[in-house]
C-alpha atoms as a PDB file:
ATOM      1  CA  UNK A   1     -27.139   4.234 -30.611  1.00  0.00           C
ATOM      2  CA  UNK A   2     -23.547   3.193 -30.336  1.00  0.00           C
ATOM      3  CA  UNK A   3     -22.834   1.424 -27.517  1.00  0.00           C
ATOM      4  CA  UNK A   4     -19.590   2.410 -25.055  1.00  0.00           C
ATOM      5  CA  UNK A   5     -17.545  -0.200 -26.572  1.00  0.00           C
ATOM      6  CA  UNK A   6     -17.880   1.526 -29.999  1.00  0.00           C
ATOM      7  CA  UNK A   7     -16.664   5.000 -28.504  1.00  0.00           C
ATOM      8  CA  UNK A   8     -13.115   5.984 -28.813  1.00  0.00           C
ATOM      9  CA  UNK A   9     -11.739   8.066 -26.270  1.00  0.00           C
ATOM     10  CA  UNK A  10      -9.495  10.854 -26.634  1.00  0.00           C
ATOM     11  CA  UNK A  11      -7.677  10.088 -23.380  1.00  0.00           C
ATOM     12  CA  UNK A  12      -7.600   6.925 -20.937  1.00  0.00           C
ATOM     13  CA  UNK A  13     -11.387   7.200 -19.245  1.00  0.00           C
ATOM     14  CA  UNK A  14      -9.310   5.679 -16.136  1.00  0.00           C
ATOM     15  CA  UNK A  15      -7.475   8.334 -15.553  1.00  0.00           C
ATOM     16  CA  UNK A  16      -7.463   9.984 -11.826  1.00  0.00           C
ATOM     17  CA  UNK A  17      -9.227   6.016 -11.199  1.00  0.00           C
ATOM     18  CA  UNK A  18      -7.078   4.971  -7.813  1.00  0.00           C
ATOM     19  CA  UNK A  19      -5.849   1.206  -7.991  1.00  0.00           C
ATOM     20  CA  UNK A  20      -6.512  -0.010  -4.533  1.00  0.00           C
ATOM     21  CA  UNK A  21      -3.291  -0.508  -2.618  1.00  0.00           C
ATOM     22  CA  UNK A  22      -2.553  -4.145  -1.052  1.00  0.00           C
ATOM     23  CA  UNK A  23       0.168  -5.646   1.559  1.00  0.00           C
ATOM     24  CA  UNK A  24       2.137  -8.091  -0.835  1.00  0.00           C
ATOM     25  CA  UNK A  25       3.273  -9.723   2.077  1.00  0.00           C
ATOM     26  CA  UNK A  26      -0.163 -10.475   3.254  1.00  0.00           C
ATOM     27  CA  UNK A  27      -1.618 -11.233   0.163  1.00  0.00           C
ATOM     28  CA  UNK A  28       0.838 -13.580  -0.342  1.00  0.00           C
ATOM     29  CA  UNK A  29       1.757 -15.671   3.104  1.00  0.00           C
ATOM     30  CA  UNK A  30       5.405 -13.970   3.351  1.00  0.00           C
ATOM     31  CA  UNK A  31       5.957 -14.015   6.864  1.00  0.00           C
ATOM     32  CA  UNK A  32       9.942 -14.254   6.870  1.00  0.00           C
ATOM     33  CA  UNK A  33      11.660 -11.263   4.746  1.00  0.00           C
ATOM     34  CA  UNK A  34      15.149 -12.073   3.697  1.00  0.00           C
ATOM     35  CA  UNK A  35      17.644  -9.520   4.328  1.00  0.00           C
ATOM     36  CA  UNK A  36      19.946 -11.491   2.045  1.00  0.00           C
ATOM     37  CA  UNK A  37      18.153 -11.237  -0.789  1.00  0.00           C
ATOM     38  CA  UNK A  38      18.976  -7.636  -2.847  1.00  0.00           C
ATOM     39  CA  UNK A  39      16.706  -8.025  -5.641  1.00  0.00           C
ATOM     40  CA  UNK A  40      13.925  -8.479  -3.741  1.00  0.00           C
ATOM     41  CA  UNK A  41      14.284  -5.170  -1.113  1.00  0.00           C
ATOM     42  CA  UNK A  42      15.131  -3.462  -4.216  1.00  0.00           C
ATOM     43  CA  UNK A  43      11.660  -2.751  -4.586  1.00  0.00           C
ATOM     44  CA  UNK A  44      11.177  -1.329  -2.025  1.00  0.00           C
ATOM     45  CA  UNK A  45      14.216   1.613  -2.304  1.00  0.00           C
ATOM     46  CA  UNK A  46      14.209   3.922  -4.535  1.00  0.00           C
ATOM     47  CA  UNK A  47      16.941   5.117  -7.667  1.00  0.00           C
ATOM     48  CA  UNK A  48      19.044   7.126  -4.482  1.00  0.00           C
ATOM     49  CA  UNK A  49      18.413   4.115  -2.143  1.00  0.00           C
ATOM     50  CA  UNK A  50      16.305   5.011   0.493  1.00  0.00           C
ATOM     51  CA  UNK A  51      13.554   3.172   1.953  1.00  0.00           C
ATOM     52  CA  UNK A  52       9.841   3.971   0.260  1.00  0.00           C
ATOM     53  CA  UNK A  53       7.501   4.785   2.588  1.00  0.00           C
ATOM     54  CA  UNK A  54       3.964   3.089   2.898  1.00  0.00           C
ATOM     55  CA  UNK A  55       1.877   5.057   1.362  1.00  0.00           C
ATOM     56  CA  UNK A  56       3.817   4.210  -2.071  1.00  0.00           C
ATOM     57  CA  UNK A  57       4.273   0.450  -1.342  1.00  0.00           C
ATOM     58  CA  UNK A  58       1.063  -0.261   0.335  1.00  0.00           C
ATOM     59  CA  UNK A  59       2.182  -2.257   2.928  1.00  0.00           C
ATOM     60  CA  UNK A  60       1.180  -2.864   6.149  1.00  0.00           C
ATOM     61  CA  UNK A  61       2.782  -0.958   9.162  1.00  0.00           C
ATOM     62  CA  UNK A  62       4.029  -4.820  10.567  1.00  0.00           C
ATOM     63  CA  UNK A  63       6.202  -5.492   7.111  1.00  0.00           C
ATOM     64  CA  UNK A  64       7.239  -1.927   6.370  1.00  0.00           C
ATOM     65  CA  UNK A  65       9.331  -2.203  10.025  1.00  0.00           C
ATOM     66  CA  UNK A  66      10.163  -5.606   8.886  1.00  0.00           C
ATOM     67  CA  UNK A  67      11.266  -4.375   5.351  1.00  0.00           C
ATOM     68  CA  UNK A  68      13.309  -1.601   7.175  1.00  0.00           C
ATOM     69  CA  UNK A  69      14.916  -3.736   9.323  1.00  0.00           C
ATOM     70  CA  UNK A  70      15.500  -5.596   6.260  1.00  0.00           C
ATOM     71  CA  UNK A  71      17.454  -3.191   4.214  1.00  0.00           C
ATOM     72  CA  UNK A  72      19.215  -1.641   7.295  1.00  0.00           C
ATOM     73  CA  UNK A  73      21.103  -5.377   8.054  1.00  0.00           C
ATOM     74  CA  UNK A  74      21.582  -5.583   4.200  1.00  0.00           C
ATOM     75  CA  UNK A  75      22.859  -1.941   4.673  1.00  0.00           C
ATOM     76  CA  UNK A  76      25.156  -3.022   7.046  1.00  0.00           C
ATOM     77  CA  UNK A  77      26.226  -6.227   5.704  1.00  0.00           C
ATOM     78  CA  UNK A  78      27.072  -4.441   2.232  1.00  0.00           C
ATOM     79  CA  UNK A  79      24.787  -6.329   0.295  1.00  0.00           C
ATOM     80  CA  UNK A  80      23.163  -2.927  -0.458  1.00  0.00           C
ATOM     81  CA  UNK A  81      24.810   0.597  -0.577  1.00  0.00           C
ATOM     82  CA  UNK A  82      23.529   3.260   1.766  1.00  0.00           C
ATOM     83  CA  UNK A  83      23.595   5.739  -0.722  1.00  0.00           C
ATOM     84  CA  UNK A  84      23.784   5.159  -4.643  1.00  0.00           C
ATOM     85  CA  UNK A  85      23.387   7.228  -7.793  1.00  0.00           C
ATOM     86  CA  UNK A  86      20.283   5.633  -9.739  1.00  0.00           C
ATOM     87  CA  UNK A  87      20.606   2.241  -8.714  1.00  0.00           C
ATOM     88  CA  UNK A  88      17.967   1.151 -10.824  1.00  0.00           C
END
């Protein structure tokens, strides 16, 4: 009998499998987000430049404010643009 190991899928078995979404910033220990720092809240905007909402990032509803806050003083500071053309 050949064991599962020995099979060879046709397609990725984990597909439709759900990776469990985490808060980085708990995870972690961040408790200050820098609003001067563009490569970091560049993860969390996407290729137009608005904010991505939690259910993408995983993040808890304390750091997603905090990360909005974030990119609206970058915003307005111009270290990011409010509106880009694929920025990534």
């Amino acid at each position: 009998m050949a064991s599962r190991d020995d099979i060879k899928f046709l397609s990725n078995p984990k597909i439709g499998q759900q990776r469990s979404k985490y808060c980085r910033f708990r995870k972690y220990g961040i408790r200050h987000i820098d609003y001067k720092d563009p490569d970091f809240l560049l993860q969390f905007i996407n290729e137009q430049g608005k904010v991505l909402p939690r259910r993408i990032t995983g993040n808890s509803l304390k750091y997603q404010r905090k990360v909005a806050s974030a990119v609206k003083r970058a915003r307005h500071l111009a270290i990011l643009p409010y509106v880009a053309d694929l920025m990534k």
